[in-house]
N, C-alpha and C. Protein backbone atom coordinates (compact mmCIF):
# COMPACT_ATOMS: atom_id res chain seq x y z
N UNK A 1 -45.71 -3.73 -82.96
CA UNK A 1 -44.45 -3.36 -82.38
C UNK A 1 -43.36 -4.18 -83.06
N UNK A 2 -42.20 -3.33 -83.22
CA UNK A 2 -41.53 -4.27 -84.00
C UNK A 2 -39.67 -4.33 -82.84
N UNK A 3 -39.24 -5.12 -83.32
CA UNK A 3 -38.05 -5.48 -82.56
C UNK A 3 -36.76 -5.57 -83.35
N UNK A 4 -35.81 -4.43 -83.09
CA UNK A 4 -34.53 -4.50 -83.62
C UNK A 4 -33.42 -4.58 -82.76
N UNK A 5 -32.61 -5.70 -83.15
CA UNK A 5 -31.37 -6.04 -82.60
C UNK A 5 -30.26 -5.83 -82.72
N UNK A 6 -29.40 -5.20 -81.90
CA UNK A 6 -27.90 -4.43 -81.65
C UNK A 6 -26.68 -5.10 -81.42
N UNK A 7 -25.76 -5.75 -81.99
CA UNK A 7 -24.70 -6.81 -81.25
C UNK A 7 -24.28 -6.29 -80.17
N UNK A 8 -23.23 -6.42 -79.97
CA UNK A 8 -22.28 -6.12 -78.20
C UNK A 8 -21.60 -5.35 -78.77
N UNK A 9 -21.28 -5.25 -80.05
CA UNK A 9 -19.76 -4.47 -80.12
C UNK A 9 -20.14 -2.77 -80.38
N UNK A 10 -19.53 -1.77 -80.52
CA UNK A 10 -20.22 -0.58 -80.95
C UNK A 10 -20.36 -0.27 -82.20
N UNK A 11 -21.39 0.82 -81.96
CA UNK A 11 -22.64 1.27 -83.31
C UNK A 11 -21.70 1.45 -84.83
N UNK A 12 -20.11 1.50 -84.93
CA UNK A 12 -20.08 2.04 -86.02
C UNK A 12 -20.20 1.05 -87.21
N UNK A 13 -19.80 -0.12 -86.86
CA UNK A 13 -20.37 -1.16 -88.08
C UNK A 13 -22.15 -1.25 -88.27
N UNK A 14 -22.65 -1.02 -87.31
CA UNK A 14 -24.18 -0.94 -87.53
C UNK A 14 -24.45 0.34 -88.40
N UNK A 15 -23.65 1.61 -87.82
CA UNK A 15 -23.87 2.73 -88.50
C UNK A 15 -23.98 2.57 -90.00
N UNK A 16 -22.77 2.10 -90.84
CA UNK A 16 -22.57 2.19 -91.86
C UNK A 16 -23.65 0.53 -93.05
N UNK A 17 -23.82 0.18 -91.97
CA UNK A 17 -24.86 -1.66 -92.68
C UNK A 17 -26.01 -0.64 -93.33
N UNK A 18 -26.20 -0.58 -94.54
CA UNK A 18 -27.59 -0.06 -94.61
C UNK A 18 -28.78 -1.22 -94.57
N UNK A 19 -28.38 -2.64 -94.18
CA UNK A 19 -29.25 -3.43 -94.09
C UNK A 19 -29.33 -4.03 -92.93
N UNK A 20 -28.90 -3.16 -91.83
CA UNK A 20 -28.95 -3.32 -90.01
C UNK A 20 -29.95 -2.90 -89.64
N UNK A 21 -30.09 -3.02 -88.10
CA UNK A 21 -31.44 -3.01 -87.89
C UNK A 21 -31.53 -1.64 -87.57
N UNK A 22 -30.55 -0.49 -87.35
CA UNK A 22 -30.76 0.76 -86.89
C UNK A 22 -30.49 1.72 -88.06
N UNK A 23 -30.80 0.94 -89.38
CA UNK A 23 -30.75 1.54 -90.71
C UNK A 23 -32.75 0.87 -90.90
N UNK A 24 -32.85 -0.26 -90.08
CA UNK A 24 -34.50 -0.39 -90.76
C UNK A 24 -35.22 0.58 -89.72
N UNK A 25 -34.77 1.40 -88.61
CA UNK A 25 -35.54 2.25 -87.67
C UNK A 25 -35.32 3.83 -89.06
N UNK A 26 -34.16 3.83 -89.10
CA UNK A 26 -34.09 5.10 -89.73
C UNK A 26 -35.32 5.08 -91.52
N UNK A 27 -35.08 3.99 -91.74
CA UNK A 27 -36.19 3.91 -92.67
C UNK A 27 -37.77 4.12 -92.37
N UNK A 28 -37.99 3.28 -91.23
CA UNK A 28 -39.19 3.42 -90.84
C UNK A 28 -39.21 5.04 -90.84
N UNK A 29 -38.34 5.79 -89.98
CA UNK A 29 -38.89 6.98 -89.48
C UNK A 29 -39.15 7.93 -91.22
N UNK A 30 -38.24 7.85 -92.16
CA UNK A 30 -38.36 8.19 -93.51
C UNK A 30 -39.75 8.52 -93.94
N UNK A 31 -39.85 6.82 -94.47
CA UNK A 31 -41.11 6.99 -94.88
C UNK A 31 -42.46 6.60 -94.04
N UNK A 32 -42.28 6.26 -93.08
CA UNK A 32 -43.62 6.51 -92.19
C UNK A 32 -44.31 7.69 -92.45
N UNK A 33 -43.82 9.05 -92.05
CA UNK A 33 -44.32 10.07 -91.95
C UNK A 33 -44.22 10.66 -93.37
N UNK A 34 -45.23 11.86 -92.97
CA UNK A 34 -45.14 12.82 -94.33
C UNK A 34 -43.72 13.78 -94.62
N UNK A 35 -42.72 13.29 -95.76
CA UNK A 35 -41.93 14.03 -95.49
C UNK A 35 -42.01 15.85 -95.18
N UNK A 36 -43.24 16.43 -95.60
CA UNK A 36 -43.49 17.71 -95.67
C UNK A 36 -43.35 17.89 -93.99
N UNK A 37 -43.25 17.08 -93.15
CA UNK A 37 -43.46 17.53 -91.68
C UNK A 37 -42.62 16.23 -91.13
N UNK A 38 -41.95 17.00 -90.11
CA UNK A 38 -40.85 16.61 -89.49
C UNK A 38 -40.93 15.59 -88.46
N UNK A 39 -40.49 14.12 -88.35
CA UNK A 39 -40.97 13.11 -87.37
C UNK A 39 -40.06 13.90 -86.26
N UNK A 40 -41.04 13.15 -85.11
CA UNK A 40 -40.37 13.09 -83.43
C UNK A 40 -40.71 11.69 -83.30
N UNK A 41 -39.07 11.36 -82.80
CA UNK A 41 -38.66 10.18 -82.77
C UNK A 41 -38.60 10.06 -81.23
N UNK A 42 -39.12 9.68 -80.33
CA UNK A 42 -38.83 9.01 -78.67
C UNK A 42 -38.03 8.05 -78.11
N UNK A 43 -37.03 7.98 -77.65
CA UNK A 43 -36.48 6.93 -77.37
C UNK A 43 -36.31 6.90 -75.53
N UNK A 44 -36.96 5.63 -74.61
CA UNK A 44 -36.42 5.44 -73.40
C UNK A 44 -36.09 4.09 -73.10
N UNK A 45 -36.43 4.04 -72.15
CA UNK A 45 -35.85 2.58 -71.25
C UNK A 45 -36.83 2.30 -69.52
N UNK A 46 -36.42 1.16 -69.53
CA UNK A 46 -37.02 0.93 -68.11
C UNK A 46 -36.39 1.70 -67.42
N UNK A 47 -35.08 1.41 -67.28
CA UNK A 47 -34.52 2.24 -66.21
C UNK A 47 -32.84 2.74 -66.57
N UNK A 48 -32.11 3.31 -65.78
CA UNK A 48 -31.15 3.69 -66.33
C UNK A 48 -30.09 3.19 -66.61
N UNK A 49 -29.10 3.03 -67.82
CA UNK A 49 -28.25 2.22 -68.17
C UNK A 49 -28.48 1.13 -69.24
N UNK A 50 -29.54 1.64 -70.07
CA UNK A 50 -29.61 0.83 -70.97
C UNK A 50 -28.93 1.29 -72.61
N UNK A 51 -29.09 1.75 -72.66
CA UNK A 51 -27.96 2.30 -73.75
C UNK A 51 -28.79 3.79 -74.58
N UNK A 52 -30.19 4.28 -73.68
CA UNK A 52 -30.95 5.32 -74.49
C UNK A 52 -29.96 6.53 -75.61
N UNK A 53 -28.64 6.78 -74.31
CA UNK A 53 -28.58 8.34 -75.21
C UNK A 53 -27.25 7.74 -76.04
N UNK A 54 -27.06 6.60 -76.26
CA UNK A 54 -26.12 6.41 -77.00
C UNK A 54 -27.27 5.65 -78.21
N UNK A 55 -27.97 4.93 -78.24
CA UNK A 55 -28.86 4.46 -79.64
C UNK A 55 -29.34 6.03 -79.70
N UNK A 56 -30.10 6.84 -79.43
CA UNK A 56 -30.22 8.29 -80.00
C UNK A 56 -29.23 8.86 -80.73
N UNK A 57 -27.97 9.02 -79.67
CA UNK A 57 -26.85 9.74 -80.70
C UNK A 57 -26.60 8.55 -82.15
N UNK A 58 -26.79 7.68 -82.08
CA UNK A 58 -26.65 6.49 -83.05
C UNK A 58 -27.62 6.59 -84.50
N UNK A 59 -28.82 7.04 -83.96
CA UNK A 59 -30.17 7.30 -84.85
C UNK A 59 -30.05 8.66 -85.43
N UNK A 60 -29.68 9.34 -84.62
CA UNK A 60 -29.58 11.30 -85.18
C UNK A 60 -28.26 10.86 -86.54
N UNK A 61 -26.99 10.48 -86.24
CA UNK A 61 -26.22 10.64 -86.52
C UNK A 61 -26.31 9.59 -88.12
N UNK A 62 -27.35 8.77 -87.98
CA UNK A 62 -27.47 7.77 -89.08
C UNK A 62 -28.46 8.81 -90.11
N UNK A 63 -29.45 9.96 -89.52
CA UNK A 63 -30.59 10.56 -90.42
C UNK A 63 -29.66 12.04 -90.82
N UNK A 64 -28.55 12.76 -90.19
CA UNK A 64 -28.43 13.72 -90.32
C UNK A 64 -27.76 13.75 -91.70
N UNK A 65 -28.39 14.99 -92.24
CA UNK A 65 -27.75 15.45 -94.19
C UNK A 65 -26.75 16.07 -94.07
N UNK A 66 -25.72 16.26 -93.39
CA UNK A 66 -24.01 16.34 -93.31
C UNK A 66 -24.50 18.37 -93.78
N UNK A 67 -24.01 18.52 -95.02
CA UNK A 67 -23.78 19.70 -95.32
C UNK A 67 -25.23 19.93 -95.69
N UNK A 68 -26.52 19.40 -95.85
CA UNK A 68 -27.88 19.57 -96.46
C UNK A 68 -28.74 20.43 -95.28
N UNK A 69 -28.78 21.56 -95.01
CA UNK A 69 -29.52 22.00 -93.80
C UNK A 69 -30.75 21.05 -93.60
N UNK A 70 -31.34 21.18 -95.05
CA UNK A 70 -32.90 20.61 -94.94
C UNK A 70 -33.62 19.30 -94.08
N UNK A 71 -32.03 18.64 -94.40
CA UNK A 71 -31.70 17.40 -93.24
C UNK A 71 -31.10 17.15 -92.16
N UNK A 72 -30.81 18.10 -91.37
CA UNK A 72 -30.26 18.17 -90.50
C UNK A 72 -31.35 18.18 -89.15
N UNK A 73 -30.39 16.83 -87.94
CA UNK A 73 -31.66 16.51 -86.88
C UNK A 73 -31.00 17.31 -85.70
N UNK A 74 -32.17 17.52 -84.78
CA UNK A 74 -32.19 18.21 -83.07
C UNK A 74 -31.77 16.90 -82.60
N UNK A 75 -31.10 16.57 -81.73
CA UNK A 75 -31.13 15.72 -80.85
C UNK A 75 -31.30 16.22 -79.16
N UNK A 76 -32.43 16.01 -78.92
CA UNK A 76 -32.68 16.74 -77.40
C UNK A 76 -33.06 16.24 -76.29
N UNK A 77 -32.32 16.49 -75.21
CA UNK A 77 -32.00 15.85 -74.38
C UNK A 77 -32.69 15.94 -73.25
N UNK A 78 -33.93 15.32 -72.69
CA UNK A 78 -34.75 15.34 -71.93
C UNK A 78 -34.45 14.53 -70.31
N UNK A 79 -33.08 13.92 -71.05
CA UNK A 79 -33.55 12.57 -69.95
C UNK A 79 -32.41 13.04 -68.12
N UNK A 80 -31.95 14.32 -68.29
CA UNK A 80 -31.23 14.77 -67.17
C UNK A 80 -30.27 14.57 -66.80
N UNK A 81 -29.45 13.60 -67.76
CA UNK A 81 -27.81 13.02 -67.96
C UNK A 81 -27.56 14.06 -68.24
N UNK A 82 -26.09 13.51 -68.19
CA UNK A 82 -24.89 14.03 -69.39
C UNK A 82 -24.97 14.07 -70.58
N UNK A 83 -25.25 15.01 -71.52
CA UNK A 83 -26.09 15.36 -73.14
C UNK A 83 -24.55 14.70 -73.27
N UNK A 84 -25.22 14.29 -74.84
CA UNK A 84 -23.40 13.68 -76.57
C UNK A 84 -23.26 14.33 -76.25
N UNK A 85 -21.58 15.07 -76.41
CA UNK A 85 -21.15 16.56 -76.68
C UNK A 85 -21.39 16.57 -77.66
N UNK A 86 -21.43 17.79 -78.09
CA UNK A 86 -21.71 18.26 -80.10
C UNK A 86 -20.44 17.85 -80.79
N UNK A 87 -19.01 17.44 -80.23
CA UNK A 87 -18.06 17.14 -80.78
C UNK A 87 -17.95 16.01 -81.67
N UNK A 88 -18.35 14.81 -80.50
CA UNK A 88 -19.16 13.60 -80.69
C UNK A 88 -19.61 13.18 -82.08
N UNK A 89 -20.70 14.31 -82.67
CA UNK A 89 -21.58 13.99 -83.44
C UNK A 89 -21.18 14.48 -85.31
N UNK A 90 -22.03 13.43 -85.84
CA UNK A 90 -21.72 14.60 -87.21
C UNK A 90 -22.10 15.65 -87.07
N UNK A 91 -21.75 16.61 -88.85
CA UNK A 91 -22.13 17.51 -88.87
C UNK A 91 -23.46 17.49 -89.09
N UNK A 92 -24.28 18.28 -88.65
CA UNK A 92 -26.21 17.97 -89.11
C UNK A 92 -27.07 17.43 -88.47
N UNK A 93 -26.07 17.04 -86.99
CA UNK A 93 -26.84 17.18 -85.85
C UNK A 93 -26.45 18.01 -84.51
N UNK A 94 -27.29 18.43 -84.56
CA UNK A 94 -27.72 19.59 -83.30
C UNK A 94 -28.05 19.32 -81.91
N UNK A 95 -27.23 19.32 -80.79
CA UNK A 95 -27.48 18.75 -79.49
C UNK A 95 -27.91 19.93 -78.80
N UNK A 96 -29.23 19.72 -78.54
CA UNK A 96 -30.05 20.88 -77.67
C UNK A 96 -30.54 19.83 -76.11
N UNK A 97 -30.87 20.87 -75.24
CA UNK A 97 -31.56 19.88 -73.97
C UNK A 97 -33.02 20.63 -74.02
N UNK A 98 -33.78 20.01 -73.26
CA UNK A 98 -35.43 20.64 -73.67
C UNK A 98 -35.34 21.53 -72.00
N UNK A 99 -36.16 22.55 -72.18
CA UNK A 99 -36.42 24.13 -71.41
C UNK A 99 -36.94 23.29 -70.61
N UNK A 100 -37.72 22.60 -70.39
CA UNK A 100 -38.66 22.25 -69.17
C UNK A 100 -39.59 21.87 -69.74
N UNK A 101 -40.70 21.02 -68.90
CA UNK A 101 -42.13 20.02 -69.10
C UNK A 101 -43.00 21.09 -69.54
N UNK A 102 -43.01 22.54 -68.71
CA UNK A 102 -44.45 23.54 -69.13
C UNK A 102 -44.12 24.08 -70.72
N UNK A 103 -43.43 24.10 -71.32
CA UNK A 103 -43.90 24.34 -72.97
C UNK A 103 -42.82 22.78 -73.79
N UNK A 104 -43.05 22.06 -73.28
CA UNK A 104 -42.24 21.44 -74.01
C UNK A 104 -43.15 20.98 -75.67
N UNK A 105 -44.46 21.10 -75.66
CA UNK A 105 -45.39 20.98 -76.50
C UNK A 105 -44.86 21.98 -77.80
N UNK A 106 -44.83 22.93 -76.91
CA UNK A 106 -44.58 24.22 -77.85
C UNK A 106 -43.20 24.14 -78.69
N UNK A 107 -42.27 23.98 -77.45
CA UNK A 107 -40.73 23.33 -77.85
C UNK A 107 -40.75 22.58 -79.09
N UNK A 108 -41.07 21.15 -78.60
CA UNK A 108 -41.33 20.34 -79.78
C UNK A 108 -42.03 20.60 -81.19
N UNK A 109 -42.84 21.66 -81.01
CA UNK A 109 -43.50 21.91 -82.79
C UNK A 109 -42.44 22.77 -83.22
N UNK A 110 -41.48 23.74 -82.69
CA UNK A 110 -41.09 25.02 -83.00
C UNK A 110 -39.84 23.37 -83.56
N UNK A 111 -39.06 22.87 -82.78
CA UNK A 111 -38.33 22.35 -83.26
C UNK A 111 -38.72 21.71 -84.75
N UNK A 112 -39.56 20.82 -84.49
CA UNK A 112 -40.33 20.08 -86.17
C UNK A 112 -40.29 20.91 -87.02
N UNK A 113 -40.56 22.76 -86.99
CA UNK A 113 -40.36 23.46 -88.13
C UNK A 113 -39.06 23.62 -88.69
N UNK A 114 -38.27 23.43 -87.59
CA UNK A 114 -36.63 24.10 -87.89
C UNK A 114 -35.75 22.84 -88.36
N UNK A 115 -36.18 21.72 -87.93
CA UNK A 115 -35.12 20.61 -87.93
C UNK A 115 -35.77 19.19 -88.99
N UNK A 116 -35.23 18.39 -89.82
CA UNK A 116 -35.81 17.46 -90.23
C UNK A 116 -36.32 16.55 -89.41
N UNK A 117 -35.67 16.27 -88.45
CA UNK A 117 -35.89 15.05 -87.32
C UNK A 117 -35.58 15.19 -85.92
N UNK A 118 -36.48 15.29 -85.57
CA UNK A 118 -36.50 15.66 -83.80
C UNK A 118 -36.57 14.13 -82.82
N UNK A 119 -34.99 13.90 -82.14
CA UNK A 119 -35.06 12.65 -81.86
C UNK A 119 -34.97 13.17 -80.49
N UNK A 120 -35.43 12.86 -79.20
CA UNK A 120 -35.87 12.60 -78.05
C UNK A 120 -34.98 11.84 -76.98
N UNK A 121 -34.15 12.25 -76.55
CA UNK A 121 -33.75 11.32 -75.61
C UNK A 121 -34.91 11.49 -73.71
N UNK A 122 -34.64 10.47 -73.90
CA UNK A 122 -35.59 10.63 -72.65
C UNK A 122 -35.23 9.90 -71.37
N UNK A 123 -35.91 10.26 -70.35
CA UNK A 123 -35.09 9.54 -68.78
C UNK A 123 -36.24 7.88 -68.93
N UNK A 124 -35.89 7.33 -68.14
CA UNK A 124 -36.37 6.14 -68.07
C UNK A 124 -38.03 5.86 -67.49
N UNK A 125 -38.68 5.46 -67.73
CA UNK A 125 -40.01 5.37 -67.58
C UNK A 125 -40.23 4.94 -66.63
N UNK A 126 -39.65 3.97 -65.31
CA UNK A 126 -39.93 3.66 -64.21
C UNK A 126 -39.53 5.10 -63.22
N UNK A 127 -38.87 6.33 -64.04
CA UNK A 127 -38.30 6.75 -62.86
C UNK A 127 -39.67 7.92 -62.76
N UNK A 128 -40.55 8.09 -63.11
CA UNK A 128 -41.73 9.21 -62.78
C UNK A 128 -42.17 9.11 -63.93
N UNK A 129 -42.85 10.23 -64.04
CA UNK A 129 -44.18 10.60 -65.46
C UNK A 129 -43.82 11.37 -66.55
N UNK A 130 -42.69 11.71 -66.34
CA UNK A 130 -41.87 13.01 -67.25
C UNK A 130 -41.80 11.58 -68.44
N UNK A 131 -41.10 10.90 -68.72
CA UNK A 131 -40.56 10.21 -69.87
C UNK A 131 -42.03 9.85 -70.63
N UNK A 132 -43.28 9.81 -70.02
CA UNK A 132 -44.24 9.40 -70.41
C UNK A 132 -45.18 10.02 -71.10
N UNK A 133 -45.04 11.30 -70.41
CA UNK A 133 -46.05 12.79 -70.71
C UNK A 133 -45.27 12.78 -71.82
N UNK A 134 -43.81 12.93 -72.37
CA UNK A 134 -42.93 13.55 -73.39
C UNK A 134 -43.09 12.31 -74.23
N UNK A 135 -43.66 11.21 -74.63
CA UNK A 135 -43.30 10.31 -75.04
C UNK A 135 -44.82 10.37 -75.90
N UNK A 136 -45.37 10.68 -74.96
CA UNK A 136 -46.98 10.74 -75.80
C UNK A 136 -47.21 12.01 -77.27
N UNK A 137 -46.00 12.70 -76.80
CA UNK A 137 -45.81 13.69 -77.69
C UNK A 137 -44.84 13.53 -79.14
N UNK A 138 -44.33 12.66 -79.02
CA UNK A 138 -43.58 12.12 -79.98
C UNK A 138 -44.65 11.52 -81.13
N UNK A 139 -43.99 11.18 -82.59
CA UNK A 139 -44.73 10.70 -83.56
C UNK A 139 -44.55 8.98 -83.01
N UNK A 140 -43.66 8.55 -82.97
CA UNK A 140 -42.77 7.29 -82.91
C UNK A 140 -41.87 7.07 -81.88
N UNK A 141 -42.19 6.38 -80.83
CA UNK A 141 -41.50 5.77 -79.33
C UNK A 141 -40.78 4.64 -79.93
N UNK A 142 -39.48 4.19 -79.09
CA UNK A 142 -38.88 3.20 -78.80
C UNK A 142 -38.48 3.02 -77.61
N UNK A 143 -38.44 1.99 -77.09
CA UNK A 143 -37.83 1.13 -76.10
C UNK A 143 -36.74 0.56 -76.11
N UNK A 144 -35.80 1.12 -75.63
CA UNK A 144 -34.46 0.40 -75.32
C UNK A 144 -34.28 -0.41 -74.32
N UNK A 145 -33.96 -1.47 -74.30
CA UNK A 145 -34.09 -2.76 -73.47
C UNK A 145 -32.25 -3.47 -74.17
N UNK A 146 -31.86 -3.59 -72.95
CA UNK A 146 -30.19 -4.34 -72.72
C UNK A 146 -30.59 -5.64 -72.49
N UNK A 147 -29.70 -6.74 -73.27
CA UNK A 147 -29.59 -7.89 -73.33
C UNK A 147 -28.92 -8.20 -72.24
N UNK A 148 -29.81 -8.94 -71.69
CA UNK A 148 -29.36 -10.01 -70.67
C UNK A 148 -29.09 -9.26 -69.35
N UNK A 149 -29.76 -7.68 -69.28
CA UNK A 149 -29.72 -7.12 -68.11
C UNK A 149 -31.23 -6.45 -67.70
N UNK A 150 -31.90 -6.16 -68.66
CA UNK A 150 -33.35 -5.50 -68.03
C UNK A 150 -34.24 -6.98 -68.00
N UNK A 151 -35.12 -6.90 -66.92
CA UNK A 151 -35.95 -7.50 -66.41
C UNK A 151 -37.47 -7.37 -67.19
N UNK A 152 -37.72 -9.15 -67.43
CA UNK A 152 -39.18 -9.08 -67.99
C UNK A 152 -39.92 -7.97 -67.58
N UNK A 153 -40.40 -8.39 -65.83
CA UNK A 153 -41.18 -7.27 -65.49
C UNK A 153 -41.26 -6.16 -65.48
N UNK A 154 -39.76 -5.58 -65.53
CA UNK A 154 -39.55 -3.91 -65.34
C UNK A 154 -40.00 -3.35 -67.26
N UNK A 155 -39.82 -4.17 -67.97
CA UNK A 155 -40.56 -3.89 -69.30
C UNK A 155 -42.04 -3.66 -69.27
N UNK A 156 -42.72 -5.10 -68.47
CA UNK A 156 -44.40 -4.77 -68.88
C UNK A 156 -44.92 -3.72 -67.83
N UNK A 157 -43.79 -3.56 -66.80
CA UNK A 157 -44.09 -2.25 -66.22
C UNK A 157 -44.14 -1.04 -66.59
N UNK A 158 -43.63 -1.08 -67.71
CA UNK A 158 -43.28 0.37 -68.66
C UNK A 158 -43.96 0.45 -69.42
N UNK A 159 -44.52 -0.77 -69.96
CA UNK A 159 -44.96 -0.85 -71.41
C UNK A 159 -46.53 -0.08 -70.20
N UNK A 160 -47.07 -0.63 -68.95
CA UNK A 160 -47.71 -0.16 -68.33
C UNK A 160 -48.00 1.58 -67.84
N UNK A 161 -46.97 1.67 -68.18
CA UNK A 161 -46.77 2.88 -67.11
C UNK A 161 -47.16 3.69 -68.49
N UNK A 162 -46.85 3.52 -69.47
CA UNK A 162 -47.26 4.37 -70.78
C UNK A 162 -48.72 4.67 -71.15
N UNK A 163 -49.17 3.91 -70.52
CA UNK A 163 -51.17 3.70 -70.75
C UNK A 163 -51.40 3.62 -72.10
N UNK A 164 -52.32 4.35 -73.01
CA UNK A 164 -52.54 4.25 -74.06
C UNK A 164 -51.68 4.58 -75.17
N UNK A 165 -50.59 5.41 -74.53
CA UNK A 165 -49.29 5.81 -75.29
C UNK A 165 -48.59 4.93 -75.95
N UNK A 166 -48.37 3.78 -77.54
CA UNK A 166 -48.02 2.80 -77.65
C UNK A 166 -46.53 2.85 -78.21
N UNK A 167 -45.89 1.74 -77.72
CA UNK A 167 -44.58 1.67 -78.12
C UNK A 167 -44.25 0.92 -79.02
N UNK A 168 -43.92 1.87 -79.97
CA UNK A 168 -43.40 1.19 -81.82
C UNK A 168 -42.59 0.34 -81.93
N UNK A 169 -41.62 0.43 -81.55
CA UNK A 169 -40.62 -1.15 -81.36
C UNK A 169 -39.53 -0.80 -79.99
N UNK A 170 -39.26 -2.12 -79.92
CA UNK A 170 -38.02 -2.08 -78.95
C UNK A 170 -36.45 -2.83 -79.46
N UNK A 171 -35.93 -1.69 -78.61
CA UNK A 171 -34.44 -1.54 -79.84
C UNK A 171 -33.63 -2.74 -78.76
N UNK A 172 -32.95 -3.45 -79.24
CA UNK A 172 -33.02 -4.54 -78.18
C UNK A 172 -30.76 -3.99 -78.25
N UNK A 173 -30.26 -3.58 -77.21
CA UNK A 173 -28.81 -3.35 -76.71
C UNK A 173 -27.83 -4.42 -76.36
N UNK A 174 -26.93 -4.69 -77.25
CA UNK A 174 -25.94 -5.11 -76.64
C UNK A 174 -26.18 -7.21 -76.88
N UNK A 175 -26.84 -7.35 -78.06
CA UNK A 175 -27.48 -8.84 -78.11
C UNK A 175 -26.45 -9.21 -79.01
N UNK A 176 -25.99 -10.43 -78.28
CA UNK A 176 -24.94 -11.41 -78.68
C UNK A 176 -25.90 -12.63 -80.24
N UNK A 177 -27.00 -12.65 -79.41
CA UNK A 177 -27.58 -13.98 -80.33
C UNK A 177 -28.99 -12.97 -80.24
N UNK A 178 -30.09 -14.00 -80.54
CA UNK A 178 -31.11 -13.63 -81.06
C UNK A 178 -31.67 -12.64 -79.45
N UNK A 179 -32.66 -12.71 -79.93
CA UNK A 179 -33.78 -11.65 -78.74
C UNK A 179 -34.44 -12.80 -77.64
N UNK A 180 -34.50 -12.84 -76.27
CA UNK A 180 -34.73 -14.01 -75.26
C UNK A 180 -36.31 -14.34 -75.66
N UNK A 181 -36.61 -15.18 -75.66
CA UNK A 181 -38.46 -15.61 -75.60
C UNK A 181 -39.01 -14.68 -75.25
N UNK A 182 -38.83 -14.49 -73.80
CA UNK A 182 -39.96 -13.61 -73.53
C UNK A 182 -40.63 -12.38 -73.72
N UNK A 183 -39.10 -11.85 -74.63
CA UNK A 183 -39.25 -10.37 -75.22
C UNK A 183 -39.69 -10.38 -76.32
N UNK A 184 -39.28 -11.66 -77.22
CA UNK A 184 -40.03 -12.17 -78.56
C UNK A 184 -41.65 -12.13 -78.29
N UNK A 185 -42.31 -13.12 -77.66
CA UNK A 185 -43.65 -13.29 -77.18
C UNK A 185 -43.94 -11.82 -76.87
N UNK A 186 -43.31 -10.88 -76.33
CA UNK A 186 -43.93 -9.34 -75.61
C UNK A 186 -44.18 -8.83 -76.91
N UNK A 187 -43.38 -8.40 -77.91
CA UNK A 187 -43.31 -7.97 -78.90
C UNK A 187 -44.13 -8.39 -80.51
N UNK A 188 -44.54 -9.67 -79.97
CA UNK A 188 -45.28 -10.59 -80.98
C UNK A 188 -47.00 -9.88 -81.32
């Protein structure tokens, strides 16, 4: 599991760092996978208010190929908020919300054919089984966790509540200085 850190201020100086930490997620997702087939990217949280659908719109908007169809990401909205508006976003990303839990399987492959990068926003993992079932379906989960506001426990509760479903890194929100011990040690 790996751990990337977000300052306090907003994403657009991170956006543009290609040597930030939400330029080393967008790499990972690159070349991790086979480019011939399209990653699903997961992103939740313990609970609500941690910064999920704004690091999503942050991640879509860092992978999308502007005028390149071939690169152009879904960003879809699972988690029962208020979706980005499409205004919001560059061009080359696509704000869809997902049909419902009974084909979301299906959803998700039909999307991987159509879109380069299928990023996931999702509701929070303490709040039921939905973020979990959808999370297992993803290539690559993250964890969004707010500095100096989510709770040790409500993490290893999540990291729990996922069962064998493992979580690739945690995107750490809103960190002034480094990442606290105990999330270091979780993540170690």
């Amino acid at each position: 599991m790996h751990l990337f850190g977000f300052g306090a201020r907003r994403f657009a100086p991170t956006l543009t760092d290609a040597s930030g930490p939400l330029a080393q997620v967008v790499a990972g997702l690159r070349y991790r996978y086979d480019p011939a087939r399209a990653a699903i990217a997961a992103l939740t949280s313990t609970v609500a208010g941690e910064g999920v659908t704004t690091m999503a719109a942050a991640l879509a908007s860092m992978l999308a190929g502007g005028a390149d169809r071939s690169r152009w990401v879904v960003l879809l909205d699972a988690s029962g908020g208020a979706p980005v508006p499409q205004s919001a976003l560059p061009r080359g990303v696509v704000v869809q919300s997902l049909g419902g839990m009974g084909g979301a399987a299906a959803e998700l492959e039909a999307l991987r054919a159509a879109y380069a990068t299928v990023i996931l926003d999702l509701p929070p993992l303490l709040n039921g089984p939905v973020a979990a079932e959808l999370a297992s379906l993803a290539d690559v989960r993250y964890l969004v966790v707010r500095a100096g506001a989510t709770r040790a426990g409500d993490v290893r509760r999540a990291i729990d509540h996922l069962g064998r479903t493992r979580i690739d890194g945690v995107l750490l929100n809103g960190a002034r200085r480094g990442a606290p011990r105990w999330l270091t040690r979780m993540v170690a």
